[in-house]
PDB file of N, CA and C in Angstrom:
ATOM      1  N   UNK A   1     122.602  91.005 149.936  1.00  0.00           N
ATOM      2  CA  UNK A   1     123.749  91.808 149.617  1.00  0.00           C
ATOM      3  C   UNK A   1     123.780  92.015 148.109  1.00  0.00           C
ATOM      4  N   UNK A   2     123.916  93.254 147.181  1.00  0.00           N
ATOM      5  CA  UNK A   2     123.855  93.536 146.419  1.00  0.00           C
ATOM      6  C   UNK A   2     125.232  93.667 146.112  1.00  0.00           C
ATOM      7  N   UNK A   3     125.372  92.606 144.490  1.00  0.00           N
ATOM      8  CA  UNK A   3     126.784  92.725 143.841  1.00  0.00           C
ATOM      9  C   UNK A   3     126.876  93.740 143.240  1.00  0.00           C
ATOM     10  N   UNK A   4     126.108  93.780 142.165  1.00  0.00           N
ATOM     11  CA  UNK A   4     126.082  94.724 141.005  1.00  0.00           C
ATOM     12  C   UNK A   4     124.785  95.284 141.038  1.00  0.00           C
ATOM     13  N   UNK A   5     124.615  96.401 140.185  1.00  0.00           N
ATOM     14  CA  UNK A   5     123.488  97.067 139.553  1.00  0.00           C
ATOM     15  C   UNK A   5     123.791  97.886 138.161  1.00  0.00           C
ATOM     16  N   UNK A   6     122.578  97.789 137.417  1.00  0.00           N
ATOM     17  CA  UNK A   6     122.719  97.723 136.049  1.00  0.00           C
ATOM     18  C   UNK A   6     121.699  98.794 135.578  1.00  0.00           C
ATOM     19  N   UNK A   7     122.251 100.047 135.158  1.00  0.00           N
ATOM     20  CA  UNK A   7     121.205 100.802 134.842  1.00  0.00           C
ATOM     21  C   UNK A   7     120.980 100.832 133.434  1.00  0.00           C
ATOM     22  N   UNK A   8     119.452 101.197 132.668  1.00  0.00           N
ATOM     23  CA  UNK A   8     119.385 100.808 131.580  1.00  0.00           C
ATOM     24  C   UNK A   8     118.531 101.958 131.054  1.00  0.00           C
ATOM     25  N   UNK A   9     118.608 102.788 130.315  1.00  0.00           N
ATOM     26  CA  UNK A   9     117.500 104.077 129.332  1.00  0.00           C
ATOM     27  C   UNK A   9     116.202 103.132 128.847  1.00  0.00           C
ATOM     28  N   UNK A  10     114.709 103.328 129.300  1.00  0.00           N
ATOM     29  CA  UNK A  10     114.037 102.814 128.703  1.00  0.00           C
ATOM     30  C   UNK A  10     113.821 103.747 127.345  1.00  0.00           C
ATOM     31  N   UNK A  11     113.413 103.616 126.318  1.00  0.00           N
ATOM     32  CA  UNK A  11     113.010 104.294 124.989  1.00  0.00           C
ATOM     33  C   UNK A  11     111.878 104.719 125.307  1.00  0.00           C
ATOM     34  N   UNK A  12     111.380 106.254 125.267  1.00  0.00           N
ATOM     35  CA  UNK A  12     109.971 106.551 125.036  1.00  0.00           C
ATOM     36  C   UNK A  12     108.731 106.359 124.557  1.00  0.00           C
ATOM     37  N   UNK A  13     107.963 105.774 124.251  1.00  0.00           N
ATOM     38  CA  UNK A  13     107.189 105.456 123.614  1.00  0.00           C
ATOM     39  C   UNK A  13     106.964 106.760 122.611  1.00  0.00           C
ATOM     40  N   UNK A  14     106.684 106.294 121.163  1.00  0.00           N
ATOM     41  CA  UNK A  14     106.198 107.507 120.050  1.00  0.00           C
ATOM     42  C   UNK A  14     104.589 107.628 120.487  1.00  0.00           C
ATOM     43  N   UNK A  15     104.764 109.400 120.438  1.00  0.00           N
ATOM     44  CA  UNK A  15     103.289 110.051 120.599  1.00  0.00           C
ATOM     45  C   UNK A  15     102.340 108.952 119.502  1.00  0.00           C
ATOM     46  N   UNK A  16     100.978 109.385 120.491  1.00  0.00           N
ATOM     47  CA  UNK A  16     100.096 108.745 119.422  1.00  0.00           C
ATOM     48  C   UNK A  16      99.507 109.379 118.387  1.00  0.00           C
ATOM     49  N   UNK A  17      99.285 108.306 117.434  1.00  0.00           N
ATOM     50  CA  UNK A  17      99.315 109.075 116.078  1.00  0.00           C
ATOM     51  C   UNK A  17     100.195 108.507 114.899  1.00  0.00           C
ATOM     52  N   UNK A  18     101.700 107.889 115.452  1.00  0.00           N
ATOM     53  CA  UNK A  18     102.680 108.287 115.104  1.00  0.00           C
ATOM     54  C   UNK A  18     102.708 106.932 114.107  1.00  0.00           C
ATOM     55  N   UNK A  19     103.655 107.108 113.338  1.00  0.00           N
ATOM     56  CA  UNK A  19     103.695 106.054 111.898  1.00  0.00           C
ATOM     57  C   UNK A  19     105.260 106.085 111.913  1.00  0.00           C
ATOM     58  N   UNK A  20     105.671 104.669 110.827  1.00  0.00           N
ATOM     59  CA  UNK A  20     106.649 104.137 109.987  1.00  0.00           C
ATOM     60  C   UNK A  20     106.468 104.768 108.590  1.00  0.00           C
ATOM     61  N   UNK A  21     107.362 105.159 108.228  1.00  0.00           N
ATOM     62  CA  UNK A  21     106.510 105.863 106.457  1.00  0.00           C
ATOM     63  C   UNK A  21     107.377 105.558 105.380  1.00  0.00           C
ATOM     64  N   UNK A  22     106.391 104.129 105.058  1.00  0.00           N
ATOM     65  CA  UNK A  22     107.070 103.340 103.930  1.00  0.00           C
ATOM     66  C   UNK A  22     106.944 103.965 102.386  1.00  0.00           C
ATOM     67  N   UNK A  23     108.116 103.394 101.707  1.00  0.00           N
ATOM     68  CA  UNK A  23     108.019 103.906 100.395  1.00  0.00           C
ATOM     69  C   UNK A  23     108.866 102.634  99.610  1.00  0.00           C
ATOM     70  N   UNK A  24     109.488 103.625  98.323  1.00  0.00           N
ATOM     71  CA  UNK A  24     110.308 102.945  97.746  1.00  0.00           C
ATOM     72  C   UNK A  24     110.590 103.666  96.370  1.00  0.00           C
ATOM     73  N   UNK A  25     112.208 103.809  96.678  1.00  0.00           N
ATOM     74  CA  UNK A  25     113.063 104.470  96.025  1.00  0.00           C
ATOM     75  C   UNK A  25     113.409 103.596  94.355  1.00  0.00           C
ATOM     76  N   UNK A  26     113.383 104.392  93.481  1.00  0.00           N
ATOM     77  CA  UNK A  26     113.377 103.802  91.859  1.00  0.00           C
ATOM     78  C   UNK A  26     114.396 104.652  91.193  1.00  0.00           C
ATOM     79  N   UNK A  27     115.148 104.496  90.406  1.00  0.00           N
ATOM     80  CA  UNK A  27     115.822 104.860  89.181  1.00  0.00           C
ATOM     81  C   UNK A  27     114.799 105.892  88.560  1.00  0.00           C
ATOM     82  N   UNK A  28     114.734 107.096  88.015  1.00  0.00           N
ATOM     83  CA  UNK A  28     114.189 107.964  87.341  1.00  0.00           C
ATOM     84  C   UNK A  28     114.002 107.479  86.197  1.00  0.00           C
ATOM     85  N   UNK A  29     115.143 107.172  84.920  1.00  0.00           N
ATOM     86  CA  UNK A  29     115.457 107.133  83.894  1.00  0.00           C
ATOM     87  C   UNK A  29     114.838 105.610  83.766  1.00  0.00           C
ATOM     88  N   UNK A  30     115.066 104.459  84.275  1.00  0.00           N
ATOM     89  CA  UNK A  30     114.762 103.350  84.218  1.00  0.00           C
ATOM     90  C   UNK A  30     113.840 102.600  84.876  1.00  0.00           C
ATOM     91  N   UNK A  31     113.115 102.912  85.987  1.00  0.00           N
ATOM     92  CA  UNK A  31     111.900 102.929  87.045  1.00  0.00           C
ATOM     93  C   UNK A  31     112.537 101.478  87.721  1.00  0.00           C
ATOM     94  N   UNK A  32     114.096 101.212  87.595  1.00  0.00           N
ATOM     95  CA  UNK A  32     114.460  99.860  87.986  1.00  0.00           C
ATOM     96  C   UNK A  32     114.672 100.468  89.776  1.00  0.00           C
ATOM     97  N   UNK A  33     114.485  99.807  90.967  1.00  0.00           N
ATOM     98  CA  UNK A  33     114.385  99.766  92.282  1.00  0.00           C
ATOM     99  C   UNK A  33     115.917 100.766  92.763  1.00  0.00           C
ATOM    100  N   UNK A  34     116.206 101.309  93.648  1.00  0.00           N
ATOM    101  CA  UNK A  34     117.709 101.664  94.084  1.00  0.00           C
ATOM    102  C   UNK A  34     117.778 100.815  95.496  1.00  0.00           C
ATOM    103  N   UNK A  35     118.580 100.166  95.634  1.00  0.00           N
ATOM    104  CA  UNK A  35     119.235  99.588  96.729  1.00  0.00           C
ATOM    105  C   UNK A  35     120.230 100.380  97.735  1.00  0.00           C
ATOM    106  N   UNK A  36     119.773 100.780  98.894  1.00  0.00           N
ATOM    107  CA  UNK A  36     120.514 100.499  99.926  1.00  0.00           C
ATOM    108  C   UNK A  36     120.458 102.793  99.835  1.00  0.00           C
ATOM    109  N   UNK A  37     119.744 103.136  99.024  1.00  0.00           N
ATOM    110  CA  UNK A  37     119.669 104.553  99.140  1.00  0.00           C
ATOM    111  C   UNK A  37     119.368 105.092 101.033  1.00  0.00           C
ATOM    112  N   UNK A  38     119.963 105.811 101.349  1.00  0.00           N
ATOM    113  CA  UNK A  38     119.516 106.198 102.767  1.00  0.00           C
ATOM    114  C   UNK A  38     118.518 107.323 102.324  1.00  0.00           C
ATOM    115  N   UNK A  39     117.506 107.291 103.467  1.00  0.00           N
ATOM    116  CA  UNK A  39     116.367 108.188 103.615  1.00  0.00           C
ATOM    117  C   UNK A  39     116.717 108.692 104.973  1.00  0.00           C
ATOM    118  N   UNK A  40     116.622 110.209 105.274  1.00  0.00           N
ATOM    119  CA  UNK A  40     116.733 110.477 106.435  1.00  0.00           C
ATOM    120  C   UNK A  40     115.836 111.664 106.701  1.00  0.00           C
ATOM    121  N   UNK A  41     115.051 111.222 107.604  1.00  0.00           N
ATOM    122  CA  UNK A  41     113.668 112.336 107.761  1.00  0.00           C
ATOM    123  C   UNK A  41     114.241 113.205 108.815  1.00  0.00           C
ATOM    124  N   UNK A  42     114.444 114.413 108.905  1.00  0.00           N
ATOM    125  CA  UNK A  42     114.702 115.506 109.571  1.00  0.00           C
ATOM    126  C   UNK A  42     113.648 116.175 110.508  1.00  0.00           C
ATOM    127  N   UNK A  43     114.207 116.529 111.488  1.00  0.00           N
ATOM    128  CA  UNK A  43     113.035 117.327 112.697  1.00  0.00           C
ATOM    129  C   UNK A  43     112.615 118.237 111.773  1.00  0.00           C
ATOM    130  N   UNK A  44     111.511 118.482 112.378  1.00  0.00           N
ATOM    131  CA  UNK A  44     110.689 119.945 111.542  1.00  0.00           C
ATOM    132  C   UNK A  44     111.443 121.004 112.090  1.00  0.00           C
ATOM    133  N   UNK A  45     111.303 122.081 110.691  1.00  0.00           N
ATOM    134  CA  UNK A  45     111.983 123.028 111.301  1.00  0.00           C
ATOM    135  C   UNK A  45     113.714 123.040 110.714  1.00  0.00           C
ATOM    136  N   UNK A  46     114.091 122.024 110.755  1.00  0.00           N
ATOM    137  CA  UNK A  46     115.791 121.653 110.294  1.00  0.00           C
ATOM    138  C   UNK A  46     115.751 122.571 108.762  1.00  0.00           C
ATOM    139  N   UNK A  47     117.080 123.029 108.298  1.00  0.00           N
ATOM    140  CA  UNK A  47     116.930 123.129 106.836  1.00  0.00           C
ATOM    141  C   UNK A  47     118.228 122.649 106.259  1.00  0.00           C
ATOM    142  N   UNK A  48     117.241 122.139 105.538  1.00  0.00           N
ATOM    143  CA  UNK A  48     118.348 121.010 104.564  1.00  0.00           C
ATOM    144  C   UNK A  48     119.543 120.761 103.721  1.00  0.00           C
ATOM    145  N   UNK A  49     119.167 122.244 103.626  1.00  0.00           N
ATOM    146  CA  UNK A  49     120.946 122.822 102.793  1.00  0.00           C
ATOM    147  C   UNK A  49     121.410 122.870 103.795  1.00  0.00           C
ATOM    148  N   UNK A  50     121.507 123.660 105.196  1.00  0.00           N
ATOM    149  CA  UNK A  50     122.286 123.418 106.101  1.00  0.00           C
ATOM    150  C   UNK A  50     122.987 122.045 106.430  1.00  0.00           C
ATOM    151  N   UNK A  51     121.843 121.361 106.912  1.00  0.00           N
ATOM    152  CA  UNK A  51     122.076 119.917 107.014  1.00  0.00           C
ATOM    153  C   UNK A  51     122.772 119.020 106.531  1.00  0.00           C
ATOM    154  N   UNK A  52     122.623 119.476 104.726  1.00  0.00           N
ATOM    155  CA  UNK A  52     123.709 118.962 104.130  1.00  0.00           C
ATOM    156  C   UNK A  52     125.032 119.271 104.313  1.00  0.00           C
ATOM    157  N   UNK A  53     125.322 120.386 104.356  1.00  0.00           N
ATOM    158  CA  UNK A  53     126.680 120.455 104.886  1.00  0.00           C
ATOM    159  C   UNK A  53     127.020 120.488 105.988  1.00  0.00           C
ATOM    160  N   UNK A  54     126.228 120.356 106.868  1.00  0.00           N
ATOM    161  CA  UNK A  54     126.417 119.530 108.235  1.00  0.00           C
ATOM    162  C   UNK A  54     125.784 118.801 108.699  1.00  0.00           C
ATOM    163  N   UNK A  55     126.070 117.425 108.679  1.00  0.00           N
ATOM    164  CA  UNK A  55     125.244 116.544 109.105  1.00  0.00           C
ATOM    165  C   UNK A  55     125.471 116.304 110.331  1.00  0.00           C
ATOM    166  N   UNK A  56     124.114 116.512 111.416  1.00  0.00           N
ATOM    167  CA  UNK A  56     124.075 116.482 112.588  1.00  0.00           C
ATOM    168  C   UNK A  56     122.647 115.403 113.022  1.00  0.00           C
ATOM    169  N   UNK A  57     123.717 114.307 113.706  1.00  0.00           N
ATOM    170  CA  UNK A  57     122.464 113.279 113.765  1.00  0.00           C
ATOM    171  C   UNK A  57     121.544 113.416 114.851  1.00  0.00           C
ATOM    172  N   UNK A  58     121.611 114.658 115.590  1.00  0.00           N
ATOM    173  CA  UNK A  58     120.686 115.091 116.182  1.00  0.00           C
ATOM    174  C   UNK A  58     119.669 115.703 115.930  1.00  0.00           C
ATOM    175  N   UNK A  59     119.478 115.949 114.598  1.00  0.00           N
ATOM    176  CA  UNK A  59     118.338 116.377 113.831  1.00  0.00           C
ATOM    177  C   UNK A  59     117.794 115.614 112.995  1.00  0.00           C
ATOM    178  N   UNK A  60     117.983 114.310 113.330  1.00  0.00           N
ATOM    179  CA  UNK A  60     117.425 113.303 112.623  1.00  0.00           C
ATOM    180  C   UNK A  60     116.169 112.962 113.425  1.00  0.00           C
ATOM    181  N   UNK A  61     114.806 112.365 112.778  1.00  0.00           N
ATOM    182  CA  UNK A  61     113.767 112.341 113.298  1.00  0.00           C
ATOM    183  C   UNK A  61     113.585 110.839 113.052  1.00  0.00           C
ATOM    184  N   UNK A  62     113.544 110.213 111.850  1.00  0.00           N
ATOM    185  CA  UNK A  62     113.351 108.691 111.659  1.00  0.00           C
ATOM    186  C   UNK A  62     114.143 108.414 110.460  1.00  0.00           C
ATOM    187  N   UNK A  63     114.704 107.203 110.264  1.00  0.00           N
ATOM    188  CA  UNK A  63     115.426 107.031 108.625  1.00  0.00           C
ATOM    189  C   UNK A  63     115.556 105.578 108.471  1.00  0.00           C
ATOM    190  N   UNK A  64     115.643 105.431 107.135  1.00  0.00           N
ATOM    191  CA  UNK A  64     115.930 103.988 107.093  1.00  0.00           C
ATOM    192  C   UNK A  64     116.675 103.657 105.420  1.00  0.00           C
ATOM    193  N   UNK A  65     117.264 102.308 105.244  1.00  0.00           N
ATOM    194  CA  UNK A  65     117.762 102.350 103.891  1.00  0.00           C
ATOM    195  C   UNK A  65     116.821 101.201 103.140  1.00  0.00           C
ATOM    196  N   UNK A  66     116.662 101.767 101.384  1.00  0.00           N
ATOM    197  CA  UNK A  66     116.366 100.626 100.752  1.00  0.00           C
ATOM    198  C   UNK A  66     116.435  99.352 100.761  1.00  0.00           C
ATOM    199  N   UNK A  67     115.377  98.370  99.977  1.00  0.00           N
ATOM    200  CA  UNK A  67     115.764  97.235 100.277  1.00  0.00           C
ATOM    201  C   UNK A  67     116.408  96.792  98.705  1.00  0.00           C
ATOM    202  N   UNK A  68     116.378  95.562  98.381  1.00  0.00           N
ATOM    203  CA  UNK A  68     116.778  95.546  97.006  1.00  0.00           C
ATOM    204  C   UNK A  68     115.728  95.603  95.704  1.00  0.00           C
ATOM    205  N   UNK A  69     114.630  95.627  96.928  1.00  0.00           N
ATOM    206  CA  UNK A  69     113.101  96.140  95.533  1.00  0.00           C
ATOM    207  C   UNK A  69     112.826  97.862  95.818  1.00  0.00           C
ATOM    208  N   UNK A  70     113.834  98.395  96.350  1.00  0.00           N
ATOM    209  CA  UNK A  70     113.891  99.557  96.059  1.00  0.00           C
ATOM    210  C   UNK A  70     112.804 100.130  97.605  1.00  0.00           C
ATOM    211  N   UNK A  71     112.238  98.927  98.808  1.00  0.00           N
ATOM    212  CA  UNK A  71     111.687  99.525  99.261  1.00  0.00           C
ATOM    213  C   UNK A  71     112.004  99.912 100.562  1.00  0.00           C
ATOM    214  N   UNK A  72     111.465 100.799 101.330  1.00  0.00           N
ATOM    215  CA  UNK A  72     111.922 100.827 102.880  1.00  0.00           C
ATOM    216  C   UNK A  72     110.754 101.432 103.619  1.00  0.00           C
ATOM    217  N   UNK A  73     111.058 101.300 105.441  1.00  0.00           N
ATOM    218  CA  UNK A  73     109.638 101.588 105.992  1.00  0.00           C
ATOM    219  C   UNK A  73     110.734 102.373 107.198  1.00  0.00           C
ATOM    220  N   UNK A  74     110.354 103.449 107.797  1.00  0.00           N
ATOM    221  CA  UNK A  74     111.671 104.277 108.203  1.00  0.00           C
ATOM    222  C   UNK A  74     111.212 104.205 110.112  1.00  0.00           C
ATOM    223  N   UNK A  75     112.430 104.140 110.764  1.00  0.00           N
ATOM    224  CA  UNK A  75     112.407 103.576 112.468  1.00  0.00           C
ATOM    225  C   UNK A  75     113.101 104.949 112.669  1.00  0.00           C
ATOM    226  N   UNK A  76     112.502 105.517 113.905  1.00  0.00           N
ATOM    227  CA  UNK A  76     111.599 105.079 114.972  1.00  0.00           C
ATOM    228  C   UNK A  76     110.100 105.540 114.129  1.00  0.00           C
ATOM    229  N   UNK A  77     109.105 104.997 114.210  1.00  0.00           N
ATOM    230  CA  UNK A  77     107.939 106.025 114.517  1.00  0.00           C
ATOM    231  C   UNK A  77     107.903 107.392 114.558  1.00  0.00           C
ATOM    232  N   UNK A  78     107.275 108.271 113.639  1.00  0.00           N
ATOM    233  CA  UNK A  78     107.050 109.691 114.011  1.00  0.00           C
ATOM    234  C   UNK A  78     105.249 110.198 113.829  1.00  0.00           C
ATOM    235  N   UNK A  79     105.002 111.362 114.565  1.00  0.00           N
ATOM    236  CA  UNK A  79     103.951 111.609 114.591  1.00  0.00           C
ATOM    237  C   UNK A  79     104.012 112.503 113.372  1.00  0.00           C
ATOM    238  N   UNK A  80     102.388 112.387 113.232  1.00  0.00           N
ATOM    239  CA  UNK A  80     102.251 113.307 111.628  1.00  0.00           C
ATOM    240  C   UNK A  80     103.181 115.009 112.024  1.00  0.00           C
ATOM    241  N   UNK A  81     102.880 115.492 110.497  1.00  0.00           N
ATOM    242  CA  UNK A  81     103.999 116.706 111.021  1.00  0.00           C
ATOM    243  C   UNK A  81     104.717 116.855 108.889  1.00  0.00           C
ATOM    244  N   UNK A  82     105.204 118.334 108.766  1.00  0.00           N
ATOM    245  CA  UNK A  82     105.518 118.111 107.544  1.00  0.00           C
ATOM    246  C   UNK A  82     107.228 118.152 108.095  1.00  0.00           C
ATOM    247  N   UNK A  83     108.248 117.147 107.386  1.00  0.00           N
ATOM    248  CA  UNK A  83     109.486 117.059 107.755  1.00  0.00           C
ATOM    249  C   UNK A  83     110.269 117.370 106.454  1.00  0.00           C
ATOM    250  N   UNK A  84     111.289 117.771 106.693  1.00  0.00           N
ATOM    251  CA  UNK A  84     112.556 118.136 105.910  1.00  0.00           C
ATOM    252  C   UNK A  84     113.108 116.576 106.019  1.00  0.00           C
ATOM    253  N   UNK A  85     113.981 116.317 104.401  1.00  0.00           N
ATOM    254  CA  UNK A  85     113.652 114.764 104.004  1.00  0.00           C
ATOM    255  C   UNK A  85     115.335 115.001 102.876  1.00  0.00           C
ATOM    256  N   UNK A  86     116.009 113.966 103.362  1.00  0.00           N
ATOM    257  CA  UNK A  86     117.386 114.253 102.530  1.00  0.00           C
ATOM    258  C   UNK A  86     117.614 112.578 102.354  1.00  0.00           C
ATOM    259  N   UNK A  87     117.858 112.138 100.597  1.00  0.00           N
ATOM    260  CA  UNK A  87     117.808 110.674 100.248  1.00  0.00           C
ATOM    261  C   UNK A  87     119.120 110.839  99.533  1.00  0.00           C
ATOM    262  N   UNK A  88     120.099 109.678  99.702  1.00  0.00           N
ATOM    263  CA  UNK A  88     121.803 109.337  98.937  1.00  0.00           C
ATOM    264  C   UNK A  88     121.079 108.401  98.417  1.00  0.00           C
ATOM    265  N   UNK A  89     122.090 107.830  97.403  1.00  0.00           N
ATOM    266  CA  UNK A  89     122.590 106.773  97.038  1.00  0.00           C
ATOM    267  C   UNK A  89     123.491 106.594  96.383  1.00  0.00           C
ATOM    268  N   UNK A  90     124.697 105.866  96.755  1.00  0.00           N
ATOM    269  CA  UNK A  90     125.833 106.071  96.051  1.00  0.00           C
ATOM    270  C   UNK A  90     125.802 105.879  94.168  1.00  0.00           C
ATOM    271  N   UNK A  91     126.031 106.889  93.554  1.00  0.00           N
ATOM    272  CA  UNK A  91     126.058 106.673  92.054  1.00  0.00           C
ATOM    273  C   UNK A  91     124.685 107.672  91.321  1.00  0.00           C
ATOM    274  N   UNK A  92     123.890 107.994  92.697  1.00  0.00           N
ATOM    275  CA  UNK A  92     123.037 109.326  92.421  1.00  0.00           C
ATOM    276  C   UNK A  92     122.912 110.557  92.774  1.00  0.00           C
ATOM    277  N   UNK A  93     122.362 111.494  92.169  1.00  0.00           N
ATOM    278  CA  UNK A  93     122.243 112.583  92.620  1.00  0.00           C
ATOM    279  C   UNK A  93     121.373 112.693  93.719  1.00  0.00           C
ATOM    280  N   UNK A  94     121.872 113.690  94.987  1.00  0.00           N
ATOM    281  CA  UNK A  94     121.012 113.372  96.365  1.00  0.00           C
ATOM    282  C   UNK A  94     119.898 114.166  95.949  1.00  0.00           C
ATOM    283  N   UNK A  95     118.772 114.324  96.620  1.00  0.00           N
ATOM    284  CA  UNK A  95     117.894 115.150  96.849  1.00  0.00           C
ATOM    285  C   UNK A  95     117.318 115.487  98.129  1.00  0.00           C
ATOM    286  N   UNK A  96     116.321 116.547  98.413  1.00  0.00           N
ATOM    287  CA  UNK A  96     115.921 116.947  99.665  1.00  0.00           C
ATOM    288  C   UNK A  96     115.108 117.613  99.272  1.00  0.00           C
ATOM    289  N   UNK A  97     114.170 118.112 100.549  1.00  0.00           N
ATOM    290  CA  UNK A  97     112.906 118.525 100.326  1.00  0.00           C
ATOM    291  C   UNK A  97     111.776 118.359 101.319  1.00  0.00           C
ATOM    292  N   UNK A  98     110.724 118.409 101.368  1.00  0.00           N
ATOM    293  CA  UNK A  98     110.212 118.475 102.350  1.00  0.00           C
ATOM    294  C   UNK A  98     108.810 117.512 102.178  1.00  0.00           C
ATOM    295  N   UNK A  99     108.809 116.672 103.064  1.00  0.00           N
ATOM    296  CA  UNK A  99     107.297 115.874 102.973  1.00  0.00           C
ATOM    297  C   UNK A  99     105.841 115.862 103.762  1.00  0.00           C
ATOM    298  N   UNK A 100     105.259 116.048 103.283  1.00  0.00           N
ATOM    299  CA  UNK A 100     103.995 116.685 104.353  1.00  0.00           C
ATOM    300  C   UNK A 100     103.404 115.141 104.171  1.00  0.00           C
ATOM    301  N   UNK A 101     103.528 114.874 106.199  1.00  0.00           N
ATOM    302  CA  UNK A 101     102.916 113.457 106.449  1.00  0.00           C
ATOM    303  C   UNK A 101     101.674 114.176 107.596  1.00  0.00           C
ATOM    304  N   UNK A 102     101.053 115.070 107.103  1.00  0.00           N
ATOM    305  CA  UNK A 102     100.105 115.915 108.212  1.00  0.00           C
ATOM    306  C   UNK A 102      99.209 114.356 108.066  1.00  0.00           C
ATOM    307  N   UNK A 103      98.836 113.605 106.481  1.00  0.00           N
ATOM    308  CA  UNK A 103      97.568 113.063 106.792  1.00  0.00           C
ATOM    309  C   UNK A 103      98.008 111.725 106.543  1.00  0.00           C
ATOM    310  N   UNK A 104      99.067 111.367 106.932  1.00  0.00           N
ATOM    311  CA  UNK A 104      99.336 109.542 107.243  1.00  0.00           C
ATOM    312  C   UNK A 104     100.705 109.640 106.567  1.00  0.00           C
ATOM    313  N   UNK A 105     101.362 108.404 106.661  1.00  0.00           N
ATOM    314  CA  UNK A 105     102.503 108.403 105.954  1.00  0.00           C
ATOM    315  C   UNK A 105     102.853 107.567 104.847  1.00  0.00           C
ATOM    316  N   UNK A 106     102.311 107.280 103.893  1.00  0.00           N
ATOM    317  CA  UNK A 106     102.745 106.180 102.723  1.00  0.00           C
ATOM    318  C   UNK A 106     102.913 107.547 101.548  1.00  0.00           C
ATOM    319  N   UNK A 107     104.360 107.232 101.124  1.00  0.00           N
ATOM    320  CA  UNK A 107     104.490 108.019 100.308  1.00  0.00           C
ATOM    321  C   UNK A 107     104.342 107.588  98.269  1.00  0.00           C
ATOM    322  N   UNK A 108     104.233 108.189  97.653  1.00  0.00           N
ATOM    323  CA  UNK A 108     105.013 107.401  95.929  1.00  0.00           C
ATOM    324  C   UNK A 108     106.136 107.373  95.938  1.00  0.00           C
ATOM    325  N   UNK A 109     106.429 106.421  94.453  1.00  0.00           N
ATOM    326  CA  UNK A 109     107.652 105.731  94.875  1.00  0.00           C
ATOM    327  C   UNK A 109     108.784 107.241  94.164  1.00  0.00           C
ATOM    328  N   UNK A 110     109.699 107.081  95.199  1.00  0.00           N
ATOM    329  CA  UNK A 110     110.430 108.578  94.624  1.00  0.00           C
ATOM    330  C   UNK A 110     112.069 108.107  93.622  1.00  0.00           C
ATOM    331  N   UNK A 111     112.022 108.845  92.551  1.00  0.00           N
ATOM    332  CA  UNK A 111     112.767 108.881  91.688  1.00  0.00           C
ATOM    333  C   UNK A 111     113.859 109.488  91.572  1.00  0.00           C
ATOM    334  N   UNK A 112     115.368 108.943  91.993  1.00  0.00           N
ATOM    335  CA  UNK A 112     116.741 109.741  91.988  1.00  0.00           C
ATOM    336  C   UNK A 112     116.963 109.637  90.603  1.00  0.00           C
ATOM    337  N   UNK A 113     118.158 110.379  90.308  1.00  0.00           N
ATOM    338  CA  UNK A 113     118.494 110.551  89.032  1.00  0.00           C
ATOM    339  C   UNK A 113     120.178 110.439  88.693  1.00  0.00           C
ATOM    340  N   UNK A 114     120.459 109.451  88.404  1.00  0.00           N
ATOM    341  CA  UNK A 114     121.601 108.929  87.933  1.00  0.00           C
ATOM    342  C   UNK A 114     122.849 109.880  87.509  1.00  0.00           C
ATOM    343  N   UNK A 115     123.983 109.721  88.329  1.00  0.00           N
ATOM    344  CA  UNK A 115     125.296 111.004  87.873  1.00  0.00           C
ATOM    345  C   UNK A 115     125.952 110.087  86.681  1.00  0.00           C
ATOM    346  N   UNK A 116     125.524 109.443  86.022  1.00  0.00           N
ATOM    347  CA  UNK A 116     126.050 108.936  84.950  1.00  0.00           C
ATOM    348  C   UNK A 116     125.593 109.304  83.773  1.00  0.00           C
TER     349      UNK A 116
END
């Protein structure tokens, strides 16, 4: 006799191919680390001024936040592909733009620029 039943979404597995795409976010002016900056990699195709003024987390593809050495490695998995790419951090100026991970994903370390 059955009490209960429990249904559960398994997660897809990421196409193969597909990567974490670590970096690490720095101070421009001072090359000192930024903490806790969000990175948010956008579906291809998204555009980013839009995005910015509407943020729709359904067009999010993978993201992740700094660590306190300024670094991060971004969840879920994505397959190569060039993505539209929008980074905060409170006390900087945001930026966006687009990153071509056609041939792997480790990026340089990217440089915000201080509203002070």
């Amino acid at each position: 006799r059955q009490v209960a039943s429990v249904r559960t979404a398994v997660e897809e597995d990421a196409p193969a191919g597909s990567f974490n795409v670590p970096g690490r976010i720095i101070d421009s002016d001072t090359g000192q680390p930024v903490e806790f900056a969000f990175i948010t990699i956008l579906k291809p195709g998204t555009d980013v001024g839009t995005w910015f003024n509407n943020r729709d987390e359904t067009q999010i593809a993978s993201s992740a936040i700094s660590e306190a050495d300024g670094s991060y490695s971004t969840e879920p998995p994505i397959p190569p592909a060039i993505y539209p790419f929008v980074i905060d951090a409170f006390g900087y100026q945001s930026i966006g733009g687009n990153f071509n991970l056609t041939e792997g994903g480790f990026l340089p370390d990217i440089g915000l620029t201080s509203l002070e």
